[in-house]
C-alpha atoms as a PDB file:
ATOM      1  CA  UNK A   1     196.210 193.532-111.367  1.00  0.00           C
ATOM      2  CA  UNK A   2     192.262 193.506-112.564  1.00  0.00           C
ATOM      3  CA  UNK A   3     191.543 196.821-114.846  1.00  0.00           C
ATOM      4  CA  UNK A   4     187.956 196.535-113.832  1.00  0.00           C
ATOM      5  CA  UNK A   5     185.605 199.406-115.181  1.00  0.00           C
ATOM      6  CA  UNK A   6     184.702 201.840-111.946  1.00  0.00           C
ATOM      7  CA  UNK A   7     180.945 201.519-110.451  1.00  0.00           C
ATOM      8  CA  UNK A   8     178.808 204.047-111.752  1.00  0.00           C
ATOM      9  CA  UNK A   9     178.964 206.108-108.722  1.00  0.00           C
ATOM     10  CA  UNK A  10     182.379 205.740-108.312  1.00  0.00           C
ATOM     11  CA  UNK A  11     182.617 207.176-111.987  1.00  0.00           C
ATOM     12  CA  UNK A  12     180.231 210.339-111.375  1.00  0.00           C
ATOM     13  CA  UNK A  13     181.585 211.467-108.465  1.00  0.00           C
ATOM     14  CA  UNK A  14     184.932 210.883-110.011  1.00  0.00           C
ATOM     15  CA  UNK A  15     183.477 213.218-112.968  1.00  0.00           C
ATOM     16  CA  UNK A  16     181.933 215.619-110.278  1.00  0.00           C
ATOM     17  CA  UNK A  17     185.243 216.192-108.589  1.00  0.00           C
ATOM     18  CA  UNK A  18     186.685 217.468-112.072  1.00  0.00           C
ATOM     19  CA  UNK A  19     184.212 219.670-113.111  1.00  0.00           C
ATOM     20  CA  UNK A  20     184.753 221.315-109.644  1.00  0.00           C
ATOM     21  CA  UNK A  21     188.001 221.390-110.184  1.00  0.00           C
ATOM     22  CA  UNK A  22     187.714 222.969-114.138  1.00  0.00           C
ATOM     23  CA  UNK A  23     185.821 225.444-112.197  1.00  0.00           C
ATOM     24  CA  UNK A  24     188.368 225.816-109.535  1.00  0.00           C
ATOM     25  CA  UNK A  25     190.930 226.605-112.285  1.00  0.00           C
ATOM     26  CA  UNK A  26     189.183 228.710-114.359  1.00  0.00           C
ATOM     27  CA  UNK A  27     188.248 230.754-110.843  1.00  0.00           C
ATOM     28  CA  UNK A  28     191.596 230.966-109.946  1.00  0.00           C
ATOM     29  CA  UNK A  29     192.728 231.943-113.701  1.00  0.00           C
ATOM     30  CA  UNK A  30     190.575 235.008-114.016  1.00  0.00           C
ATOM     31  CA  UNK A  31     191.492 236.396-110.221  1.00  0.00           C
ATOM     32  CA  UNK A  32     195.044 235.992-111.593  1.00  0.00           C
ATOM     33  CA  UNK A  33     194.326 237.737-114.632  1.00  0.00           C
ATOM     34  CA  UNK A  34     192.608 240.593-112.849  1.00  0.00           C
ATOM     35  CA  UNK A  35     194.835 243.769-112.729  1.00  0.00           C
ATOM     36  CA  UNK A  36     193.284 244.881-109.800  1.00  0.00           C
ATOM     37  CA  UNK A  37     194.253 241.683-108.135  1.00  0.00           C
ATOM     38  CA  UNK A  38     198.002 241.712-109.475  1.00  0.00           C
ATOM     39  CA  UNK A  39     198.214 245.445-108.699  1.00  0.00           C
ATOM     40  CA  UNK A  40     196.976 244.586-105.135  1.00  0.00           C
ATOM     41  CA  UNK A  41     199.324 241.546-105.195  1.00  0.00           C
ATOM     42  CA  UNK A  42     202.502 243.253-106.261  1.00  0.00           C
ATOM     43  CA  UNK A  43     201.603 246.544-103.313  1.00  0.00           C
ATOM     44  CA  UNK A  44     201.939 243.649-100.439  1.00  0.00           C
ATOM     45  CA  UNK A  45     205.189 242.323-101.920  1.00  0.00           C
ATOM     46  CA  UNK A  46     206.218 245.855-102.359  1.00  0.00           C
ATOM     47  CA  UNK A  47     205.812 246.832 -98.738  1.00  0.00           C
ATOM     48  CA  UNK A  48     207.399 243.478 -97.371  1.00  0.00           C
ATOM     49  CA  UNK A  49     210.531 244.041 -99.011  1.00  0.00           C
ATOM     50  CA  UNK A  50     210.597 247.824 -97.911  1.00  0.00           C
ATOM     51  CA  UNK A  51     209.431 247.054 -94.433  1.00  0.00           C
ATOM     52  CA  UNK A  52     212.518 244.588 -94.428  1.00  0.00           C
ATOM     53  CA  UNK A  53     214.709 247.570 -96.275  1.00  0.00           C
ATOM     54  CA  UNK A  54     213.909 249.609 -93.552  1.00  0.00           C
ATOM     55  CA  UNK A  55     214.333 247.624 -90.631  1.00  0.00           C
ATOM     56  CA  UNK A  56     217.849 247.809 -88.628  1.00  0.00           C
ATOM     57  CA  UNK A  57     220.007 244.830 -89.358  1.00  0.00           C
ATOM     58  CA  UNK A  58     219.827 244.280 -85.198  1.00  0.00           C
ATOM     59  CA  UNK A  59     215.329 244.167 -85.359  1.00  0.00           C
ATOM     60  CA  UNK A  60     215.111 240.499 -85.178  1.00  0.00           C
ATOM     61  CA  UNK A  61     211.534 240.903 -84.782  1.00  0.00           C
ATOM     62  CA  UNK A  62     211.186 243.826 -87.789  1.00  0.00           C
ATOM     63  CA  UNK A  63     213.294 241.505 -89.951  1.00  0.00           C
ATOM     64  CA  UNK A  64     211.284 238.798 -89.260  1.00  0.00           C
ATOM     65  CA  UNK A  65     207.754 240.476 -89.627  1.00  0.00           C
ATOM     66  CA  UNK A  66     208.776 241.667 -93.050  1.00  0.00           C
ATOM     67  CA  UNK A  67     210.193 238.367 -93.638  1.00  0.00           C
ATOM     68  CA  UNK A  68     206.643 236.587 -92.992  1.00  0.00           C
ATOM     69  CA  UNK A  69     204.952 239.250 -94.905  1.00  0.00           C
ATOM     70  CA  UNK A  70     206.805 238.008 -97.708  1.00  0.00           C
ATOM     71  CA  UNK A  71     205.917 234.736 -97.410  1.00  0.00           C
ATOM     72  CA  UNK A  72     202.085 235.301 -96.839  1.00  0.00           C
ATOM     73  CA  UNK A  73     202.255 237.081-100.087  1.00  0.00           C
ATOM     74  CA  UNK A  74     203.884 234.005-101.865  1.00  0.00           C
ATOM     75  CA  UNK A  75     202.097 231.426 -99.856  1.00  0.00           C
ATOM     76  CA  UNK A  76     198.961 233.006-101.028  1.00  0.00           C
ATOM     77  CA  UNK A  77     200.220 233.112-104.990  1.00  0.00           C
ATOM     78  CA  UNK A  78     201.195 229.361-104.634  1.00  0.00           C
ATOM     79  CA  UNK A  79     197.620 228.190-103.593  1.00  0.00           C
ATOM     80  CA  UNK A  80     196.040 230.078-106.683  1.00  0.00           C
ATOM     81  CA  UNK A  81     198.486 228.530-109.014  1.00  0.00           C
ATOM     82  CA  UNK A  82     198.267 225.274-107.280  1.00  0.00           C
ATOM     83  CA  UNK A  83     194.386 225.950-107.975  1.00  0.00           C
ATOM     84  CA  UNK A  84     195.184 226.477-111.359  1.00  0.00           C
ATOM     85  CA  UNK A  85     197.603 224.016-112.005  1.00  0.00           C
ATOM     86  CA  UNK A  86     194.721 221.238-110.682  1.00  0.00           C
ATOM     87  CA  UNK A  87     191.957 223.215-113.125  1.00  0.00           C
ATOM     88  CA  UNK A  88     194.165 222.805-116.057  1.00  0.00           C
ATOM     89  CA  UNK A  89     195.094 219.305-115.225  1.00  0.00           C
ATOM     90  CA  UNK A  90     191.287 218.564-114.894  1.00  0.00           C
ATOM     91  CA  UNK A  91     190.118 219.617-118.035  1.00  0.00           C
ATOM     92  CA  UNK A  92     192.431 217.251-120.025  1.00  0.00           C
END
């Protein structure tokens, strides 16, 4: 296995794709941060788990709306983190 040194486009796009990604991070970092944004954040989870409180144990379709509320909500969270996660990785 050759350890060759990357061509020098190879290399700056290489160093391109992390800066957009330290930027991507530190994006995702400061909306997480934001109270607004985690009050916002913690109202949707709220109402999912009250619309699924609420709903009758026989509402399939109540139980499952509430249920993929939920998951929206978390879905969303995991994409910012991921986001983060990549940012953080980028700058080391």
């Amino acid at each position: 296995m050759s350890l060759e040194p990357l061509p020098r486009r190879e290399l700056e796009s290489a160093e391109a794709r992390l800066v957009v990604e330290r930027e991507r991070g530190a994006r995702a970092r400061r909306l997480l941060d934001d109270p607004l944004f985690k009050e916002a954040m913690r109202a949707l989870r709220d109402r999912a788990v009250e619309a699924f409180r609420e709903a009758s144990p026989s509402d399939d379709k109540a139980l499952l709306l509430a249920k993929l509320r939920y998951l929206v909500a978390e879905d969303f969270l995991d994409q910012l983190m991921h986001h983060l996660s990549t940012g953080e990785l980028a700058v080391t």
